[in-house]
N, C-alpha and C. Protein backbone atom coordinates (compact mmCIF):
# COMPACT_ATOMS: atom_id res chain seq x y z
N UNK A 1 15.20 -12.22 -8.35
CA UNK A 1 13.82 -12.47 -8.66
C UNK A 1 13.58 -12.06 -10.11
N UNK A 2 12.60 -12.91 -10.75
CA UNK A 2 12.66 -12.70 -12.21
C UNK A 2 10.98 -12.35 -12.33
N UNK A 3 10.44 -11.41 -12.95
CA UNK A 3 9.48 -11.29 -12.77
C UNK A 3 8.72 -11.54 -14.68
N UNK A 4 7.89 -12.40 -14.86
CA UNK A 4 7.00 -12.51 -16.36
C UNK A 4 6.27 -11.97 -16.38
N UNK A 5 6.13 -11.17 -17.51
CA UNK A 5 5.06 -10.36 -17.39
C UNK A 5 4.02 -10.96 -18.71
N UNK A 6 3.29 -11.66 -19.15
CA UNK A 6 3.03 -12.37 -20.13
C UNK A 6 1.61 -11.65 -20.62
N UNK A 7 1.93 -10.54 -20.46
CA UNK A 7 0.21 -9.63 -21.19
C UNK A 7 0.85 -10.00 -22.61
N UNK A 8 0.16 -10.54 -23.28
CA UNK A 8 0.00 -10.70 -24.91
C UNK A 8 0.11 -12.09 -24.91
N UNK A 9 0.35 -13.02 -23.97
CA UNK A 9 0.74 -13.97 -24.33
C UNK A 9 1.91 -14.87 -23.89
N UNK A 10 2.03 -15.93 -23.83
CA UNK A 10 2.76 -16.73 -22.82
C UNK A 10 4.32 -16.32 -23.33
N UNK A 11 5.26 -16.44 -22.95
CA UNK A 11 6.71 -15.90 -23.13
C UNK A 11 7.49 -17.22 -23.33
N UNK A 12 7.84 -17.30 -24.45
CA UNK A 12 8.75 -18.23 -25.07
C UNK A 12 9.68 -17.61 -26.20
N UNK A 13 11.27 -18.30 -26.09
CA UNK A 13 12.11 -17.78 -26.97
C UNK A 13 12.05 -17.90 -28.45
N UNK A 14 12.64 -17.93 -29.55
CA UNK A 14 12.15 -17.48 -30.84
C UNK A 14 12.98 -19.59 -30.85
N UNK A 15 13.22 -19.60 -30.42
CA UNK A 15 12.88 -21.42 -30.33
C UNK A 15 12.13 -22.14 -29.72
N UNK A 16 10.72 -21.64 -29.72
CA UNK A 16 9.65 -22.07 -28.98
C UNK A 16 10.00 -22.40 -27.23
N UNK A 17 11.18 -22.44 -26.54
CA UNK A 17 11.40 -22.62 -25.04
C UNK A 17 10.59 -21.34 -24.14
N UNK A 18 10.32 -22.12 -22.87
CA UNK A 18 9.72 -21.33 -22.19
C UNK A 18 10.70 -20.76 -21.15
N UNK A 19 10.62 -19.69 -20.38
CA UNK A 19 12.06 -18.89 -19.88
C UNK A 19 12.66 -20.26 -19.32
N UNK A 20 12.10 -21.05 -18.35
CA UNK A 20 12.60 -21.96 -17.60
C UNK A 20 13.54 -22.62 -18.78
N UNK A 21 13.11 -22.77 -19.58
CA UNK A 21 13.97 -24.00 -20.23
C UNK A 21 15.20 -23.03 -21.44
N UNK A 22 14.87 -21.61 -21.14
CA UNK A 22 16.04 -21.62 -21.67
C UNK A 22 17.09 -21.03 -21.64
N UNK A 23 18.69 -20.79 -22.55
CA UNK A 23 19.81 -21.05 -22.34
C UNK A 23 19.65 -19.49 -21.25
N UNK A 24 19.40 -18.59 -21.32
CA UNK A 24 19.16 -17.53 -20.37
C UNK A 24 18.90 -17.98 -18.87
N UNK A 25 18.36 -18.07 -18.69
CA UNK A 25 17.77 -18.68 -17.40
C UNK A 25 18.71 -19.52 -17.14
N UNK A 26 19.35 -20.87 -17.60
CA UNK A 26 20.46 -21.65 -17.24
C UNK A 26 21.70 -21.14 -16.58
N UNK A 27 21.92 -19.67 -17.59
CA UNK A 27 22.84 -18.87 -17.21
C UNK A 27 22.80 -18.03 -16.09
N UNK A 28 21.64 -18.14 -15.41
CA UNK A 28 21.50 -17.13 -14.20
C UNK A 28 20.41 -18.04 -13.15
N UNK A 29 20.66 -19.29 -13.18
CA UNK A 29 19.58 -19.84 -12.38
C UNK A 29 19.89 -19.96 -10.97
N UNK A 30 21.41 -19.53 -10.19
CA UNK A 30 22.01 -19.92 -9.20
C UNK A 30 21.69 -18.56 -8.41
N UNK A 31 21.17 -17.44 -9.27
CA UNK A 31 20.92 -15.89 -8.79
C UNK A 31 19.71 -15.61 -8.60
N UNK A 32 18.79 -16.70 -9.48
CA UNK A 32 17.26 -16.22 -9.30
C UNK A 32 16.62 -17.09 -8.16
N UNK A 33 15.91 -16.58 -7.19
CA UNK A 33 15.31 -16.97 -5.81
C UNK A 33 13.88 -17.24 -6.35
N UNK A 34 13.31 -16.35 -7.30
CA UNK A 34 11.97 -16.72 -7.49
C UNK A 34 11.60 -16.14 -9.07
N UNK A 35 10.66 -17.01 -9.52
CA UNK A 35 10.05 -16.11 -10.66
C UNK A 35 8.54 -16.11 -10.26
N UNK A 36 8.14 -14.85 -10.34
CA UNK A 36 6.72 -14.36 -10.38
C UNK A 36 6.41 -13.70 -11.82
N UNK A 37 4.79 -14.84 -12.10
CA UNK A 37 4.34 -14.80 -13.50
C UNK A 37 3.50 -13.92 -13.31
N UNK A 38 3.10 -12.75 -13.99
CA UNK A 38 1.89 -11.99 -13.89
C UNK A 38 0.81 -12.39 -15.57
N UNK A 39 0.37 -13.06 -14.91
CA UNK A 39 -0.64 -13.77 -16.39
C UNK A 39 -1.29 -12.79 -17.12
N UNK A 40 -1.58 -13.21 -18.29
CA UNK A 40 -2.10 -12.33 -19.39
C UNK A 40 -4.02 -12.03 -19.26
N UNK A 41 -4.10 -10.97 -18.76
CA UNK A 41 -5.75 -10.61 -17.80
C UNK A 41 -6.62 -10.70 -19.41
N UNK A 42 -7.63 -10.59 -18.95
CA UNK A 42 -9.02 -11.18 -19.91
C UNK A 42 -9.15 -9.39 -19.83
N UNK A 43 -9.93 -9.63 -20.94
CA UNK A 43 -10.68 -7.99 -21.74
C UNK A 43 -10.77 -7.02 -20.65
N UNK A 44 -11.83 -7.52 -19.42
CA UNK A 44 -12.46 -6.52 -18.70
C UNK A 44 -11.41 -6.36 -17.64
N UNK A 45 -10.32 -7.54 -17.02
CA UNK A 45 -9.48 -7.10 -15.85
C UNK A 45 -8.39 -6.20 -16.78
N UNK A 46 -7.98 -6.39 -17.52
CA UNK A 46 -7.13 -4.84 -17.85
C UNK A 46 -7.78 -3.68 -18.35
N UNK A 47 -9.26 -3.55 -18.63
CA UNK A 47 -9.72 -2.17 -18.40
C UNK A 47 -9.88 -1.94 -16.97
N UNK A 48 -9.94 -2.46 -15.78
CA UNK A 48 -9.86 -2.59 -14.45
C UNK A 48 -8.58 -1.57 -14.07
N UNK A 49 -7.79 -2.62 -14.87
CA UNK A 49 -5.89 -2.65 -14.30
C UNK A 49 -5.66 -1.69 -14.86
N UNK A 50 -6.00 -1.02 -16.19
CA UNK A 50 -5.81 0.56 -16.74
C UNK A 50 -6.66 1.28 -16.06
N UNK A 51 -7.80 1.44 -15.65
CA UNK A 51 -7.98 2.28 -14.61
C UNK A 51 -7.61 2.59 -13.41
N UNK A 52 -6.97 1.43 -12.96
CA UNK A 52 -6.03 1.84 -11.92
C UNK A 52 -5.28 2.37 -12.27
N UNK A 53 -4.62 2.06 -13.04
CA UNK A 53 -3.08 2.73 -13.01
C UNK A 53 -3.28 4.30 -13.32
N UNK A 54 -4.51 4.42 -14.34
CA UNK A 54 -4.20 5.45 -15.24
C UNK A 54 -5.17 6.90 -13.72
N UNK A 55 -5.40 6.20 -12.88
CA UNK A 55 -6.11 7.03 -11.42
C UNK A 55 -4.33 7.03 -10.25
N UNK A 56 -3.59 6.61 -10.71
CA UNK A 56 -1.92 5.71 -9.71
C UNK A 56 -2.90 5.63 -8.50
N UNK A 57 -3.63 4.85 -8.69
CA UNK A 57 -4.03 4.10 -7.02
C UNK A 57 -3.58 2.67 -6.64
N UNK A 58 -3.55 2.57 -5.71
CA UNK A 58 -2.95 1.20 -5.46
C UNK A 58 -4.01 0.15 -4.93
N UNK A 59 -3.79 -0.91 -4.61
CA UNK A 59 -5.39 -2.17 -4.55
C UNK A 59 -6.15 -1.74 -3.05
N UNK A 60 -5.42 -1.38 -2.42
CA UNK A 60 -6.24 -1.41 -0.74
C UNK A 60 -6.82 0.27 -1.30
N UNK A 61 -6.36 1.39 -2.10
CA UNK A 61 -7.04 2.67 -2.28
C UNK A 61 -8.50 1.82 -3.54
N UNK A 62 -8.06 0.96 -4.33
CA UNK A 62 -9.37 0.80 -5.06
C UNK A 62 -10.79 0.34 -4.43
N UNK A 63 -9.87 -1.25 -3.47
CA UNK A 63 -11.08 -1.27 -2.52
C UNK A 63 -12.28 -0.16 -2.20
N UNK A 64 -11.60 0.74 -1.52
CA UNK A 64 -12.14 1.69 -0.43
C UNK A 64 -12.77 2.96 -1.79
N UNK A 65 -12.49 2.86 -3.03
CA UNK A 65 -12.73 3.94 -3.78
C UNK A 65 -14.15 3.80 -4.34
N UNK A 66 -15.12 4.69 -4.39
CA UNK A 66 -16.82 4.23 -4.51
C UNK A 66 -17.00 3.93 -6.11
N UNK A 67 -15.93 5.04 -6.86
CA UNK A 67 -15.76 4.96 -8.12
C UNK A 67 -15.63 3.65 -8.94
N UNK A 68 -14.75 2.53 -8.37
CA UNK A 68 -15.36 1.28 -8.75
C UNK A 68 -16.47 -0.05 -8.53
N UNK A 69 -16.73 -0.22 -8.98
CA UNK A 69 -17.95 -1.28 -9.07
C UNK A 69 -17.30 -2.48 -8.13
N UNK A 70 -18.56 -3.54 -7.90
CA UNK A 70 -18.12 -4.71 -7.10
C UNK A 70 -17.24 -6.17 -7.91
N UNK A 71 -17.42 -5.87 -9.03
CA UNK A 71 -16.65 -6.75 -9.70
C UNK A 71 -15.39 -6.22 -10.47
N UNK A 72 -15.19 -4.89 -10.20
CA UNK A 72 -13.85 -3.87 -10.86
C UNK A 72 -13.18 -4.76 -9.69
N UNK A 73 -13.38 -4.58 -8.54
CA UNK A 73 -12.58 -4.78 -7.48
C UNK A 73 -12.43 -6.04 -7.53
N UNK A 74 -13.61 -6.64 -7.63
CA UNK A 74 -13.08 -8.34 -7.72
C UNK A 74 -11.66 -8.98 -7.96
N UNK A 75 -11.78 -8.30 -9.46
CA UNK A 75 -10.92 -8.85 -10.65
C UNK A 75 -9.99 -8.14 -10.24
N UNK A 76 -9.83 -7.11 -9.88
CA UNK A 76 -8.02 -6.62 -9.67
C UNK A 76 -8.04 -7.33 -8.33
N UNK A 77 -8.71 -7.50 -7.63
CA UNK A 77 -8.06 -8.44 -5.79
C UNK A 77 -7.66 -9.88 -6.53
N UNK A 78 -8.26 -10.17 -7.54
CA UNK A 78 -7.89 -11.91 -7.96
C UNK A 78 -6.32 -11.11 -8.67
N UNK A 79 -6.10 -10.69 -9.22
CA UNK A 79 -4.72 -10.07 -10.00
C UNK A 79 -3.75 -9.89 -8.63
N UNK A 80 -4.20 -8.83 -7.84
CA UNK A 80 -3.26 -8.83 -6.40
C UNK A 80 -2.87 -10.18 -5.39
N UNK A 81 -4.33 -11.26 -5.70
CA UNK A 81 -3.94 -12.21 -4.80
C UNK A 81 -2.75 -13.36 -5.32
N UNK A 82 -2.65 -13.09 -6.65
CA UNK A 82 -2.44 -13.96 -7.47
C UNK A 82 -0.62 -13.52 -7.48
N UNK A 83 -0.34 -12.50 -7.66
CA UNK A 83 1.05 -12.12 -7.87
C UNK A 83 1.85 -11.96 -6.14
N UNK A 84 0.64 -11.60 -5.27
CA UNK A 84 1.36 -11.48 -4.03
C UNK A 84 1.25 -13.09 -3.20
N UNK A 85 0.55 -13.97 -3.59
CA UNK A 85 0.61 -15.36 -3.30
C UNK A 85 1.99 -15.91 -3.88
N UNK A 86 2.72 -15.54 -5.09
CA UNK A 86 3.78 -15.70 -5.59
C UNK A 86 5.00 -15.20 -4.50
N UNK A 87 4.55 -13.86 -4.39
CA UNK A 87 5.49 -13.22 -3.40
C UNK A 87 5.72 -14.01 -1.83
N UNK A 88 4.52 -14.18 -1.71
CA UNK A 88 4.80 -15.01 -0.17
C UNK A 88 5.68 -16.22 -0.12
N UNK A 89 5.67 -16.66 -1.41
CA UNK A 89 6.12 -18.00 -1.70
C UNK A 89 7.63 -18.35 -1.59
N UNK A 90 7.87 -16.90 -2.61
CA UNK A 90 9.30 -16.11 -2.75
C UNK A 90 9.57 -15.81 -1.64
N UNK A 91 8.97 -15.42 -0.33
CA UNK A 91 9.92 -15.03 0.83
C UNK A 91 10.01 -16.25 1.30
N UNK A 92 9.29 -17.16 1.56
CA UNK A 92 9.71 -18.21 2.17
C UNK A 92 10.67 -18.86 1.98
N UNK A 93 11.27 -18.53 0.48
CA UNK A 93 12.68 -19.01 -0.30
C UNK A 93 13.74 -18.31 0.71
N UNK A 94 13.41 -17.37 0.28
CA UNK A 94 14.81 -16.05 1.09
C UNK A 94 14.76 -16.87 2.38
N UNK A 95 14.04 -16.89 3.10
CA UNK A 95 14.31 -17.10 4.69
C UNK A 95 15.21 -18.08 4.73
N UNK A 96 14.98 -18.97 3.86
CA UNK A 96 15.51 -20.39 4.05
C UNK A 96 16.74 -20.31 3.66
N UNK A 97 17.58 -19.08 2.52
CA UNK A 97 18.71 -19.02 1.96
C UNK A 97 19.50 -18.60 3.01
């Protein structure tokens, strides 16, 4: 599993290719089962996503935590649904291998 992490910006090699297309990835494409992109969050979801982290709580403790607001939570459940919708996707690969 290859995981992108594209905070700053979309991930391409210093020859404009995007991982998929390049010679890296070619070289290991028979090993990778899945890639999960974690997209580059807007202003307010990574002051969200740094307050999580910088509290180490995890998404079902933020839920339940009074300390954040109704749209703190929003935006990190759209971040959780978004990377673990990837994940589900990814197991369905494995099963099938």
């Amino acid at each position: 599993m290859v995981w992108l992490n594209e905070f700053g910006g979309e991930i391409r090699s210093s020859q404009g290719q995007t991982f998929g297309q390049s010679g890296l990835y070619e070289s290991i494409r028979d090993r990778v089962v899945a890639i999960i992109k974690i997209q580059d969050p807007d202003e307010l979801t990574l002051k969200d996503i740094s307050a999580q982290q910088n509290l180490f709580l995890t998404y079902e403790e933020v839920r339940e935590n009074p300390g954040f607001k109704l749209m703190q939570k929003s935006r990190l459940h759209r971040v959780q649904k978004s990377i673990y919708s990837q994940l589900d996707l990814a197991s369905g690969v494995w099963a099938i291998q």
